[in-house]
Protein backbone atom coordinates (compact mmCIF):
# COMPACT_ATOMS: atom_id res chain seq x y z
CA UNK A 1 3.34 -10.90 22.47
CA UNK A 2 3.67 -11.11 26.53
CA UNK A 3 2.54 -9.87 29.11
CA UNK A 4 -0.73 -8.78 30.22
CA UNK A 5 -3.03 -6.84 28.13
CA UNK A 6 -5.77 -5.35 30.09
CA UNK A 7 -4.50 -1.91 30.52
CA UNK A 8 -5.40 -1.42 26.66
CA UNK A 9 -1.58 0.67 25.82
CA UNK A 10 -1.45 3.09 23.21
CA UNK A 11 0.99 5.43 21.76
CA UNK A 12 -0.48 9.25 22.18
CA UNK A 13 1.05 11.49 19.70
CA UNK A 14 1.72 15.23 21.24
CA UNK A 15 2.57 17.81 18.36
CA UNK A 16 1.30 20.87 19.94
CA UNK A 17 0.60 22.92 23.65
CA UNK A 18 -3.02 22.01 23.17
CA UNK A 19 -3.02 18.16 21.98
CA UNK A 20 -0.44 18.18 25.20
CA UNK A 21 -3.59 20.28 27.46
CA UNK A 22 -6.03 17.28 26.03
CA UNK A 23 -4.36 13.91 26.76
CA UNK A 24 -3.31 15.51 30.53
CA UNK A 25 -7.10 16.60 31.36
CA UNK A 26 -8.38 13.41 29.86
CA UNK A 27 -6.19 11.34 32.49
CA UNK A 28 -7.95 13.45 35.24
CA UNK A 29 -4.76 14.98 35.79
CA UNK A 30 -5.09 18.65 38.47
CA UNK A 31 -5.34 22.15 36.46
CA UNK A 32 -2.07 23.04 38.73
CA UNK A 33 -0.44 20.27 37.41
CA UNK A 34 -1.00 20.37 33.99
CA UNK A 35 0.40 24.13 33.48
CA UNK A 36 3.85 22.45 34.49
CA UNK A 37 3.40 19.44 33.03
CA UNK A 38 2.93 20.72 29.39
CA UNK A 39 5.90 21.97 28.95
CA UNK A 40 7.20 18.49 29.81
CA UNK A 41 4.86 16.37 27.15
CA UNK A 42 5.41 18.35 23.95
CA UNK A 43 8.93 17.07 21.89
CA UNK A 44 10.64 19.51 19.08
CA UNK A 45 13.35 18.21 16.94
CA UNK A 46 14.85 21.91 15.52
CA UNK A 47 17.64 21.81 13.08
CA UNK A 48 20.32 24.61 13.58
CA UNK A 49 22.70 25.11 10.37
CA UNK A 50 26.31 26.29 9.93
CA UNK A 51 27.13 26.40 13.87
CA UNK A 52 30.80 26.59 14.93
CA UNK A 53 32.28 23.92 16.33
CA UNK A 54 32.45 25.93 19.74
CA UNK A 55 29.60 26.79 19.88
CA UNK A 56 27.71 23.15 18.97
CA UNK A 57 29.78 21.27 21.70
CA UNK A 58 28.65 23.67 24.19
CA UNK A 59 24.60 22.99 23.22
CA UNK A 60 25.24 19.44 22.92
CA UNK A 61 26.96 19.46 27.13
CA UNK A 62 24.26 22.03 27.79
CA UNK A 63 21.16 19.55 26.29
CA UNK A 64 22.42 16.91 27.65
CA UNK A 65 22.65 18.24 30.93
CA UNK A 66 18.73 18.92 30.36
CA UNK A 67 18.21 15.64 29.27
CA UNK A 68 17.69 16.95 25.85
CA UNK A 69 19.77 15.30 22.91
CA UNK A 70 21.81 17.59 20.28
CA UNK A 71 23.17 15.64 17.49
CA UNK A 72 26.81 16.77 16.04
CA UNK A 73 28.63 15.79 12.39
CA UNK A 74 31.22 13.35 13.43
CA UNK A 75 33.81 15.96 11.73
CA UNK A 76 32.40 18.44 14.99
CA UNK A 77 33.89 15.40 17.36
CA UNK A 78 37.24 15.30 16.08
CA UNK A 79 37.68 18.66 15.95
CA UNK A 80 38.40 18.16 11.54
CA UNK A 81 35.53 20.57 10.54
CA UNK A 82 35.29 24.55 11.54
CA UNK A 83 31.32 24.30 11.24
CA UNK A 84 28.50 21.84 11.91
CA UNK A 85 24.44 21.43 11.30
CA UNK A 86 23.25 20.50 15.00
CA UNK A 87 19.98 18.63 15.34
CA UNK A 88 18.74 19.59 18.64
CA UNK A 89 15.70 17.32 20.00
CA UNK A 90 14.06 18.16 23.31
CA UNK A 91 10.36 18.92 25.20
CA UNK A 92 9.51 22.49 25.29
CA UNK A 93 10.80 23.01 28.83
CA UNK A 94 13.89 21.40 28.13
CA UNK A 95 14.20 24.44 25.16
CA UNK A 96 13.45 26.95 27.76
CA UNK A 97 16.18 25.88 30.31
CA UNK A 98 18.77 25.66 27.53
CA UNK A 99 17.82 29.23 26.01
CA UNK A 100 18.58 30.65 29.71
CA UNK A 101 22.05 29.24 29.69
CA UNK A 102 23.09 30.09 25.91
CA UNK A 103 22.04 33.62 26.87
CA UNK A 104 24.94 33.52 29.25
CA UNK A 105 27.63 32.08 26.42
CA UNK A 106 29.85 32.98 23.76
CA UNK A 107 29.99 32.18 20.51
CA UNK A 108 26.82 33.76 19.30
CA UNK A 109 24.92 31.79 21.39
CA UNK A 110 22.78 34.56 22.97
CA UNK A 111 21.75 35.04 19.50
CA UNK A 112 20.67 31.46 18.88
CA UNK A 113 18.83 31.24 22.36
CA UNK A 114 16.32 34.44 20.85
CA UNK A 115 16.32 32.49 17.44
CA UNK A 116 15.59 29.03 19.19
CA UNK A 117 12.85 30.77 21.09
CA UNK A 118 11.06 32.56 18.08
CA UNK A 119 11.11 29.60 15.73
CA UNK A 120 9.19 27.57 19.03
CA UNK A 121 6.64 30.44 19.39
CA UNK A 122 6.17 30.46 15.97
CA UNK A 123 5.39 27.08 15.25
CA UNK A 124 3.08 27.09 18.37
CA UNK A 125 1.21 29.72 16.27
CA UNK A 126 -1.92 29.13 14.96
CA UNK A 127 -3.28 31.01 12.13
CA UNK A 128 -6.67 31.86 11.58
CA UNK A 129 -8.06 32.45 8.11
CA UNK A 130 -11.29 32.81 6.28
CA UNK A 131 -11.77 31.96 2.65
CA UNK A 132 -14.26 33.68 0.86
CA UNK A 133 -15.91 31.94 -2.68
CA UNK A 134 -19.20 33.89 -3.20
CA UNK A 135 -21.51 33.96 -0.80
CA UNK A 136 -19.98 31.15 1.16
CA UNK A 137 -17.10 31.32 3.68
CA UNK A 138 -15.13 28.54 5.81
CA UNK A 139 -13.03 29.63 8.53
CA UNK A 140 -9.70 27.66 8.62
CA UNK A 141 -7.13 26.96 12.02
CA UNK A 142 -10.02 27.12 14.72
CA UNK A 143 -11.31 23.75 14.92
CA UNK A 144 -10.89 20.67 12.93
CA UNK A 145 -13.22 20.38 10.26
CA UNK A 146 -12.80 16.54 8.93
């Protein structure tokens, strides 16, 4: 390998808000800054079935313009296919931005921008639960355990 290796790389994987609130405030990064910066750090890959053709060309201009990525059936390029499965992959801001211009679009897309936005919130969610075997009880989705 080249190059020089004293700035000890690594790859940081980011799958939630939280992991993303971690790695910025262990850089020493400003509490200001890392309220806009989350959005930024945390990647979603959502798949979106049985879109029209209309309407997927118009997420794929509008993700792009976001610097997001939406990937269409080569049938939805060629205009040979009414429908298409979209795989949209973008940061959580870049979601946000693209849910306020769907809201303003045809094609059902107002619809998908609410659905797009629940299925994020969702997954953000964490669930709390206690299970219960006697007299014994472990509390599951506060804090890792192992």
């Amino acid at each position: 390998m080249k190059g020089n290796k004293d700035h000890n790389l690594r790859v940081v994987m980011i799958e939630s808000r939280d992991d993303a609130y971690h790695a910025l405030a262990d850089v020493g990064c400003d509490n200001s800054g890392v309220k806009w910066m989350i959005p930024k750090a945390v990647h979603r890959v959502i798949r979106v079935k049985k879109l029209s053709v209309k309407a997927a060309i118009i997420i794929k201009q509008e993700m792009l313009s976001k610097g997001g990525e939406a990937a269409l059936s080569r049938g939805a390029g060629n205009f040979s296919v009414a429908e298409t499965d979209v795989l949209l992959m973008g940061t959580l801001r870049q979601y946000r931005e693209l849910c306020k211009k769907l809201k303003m679009q045809p094609f059902g897309l107002r619809q998908l921008a609410d659905e797009i936005q629940d299925v994020l919130d969702n997954f953000e969610q964490k669930e709390v639960r206690t299970l219960r075997c006697r007299d014994l009880s472990l509390t599951l989705g506060e804090r890792t355990l192992v």
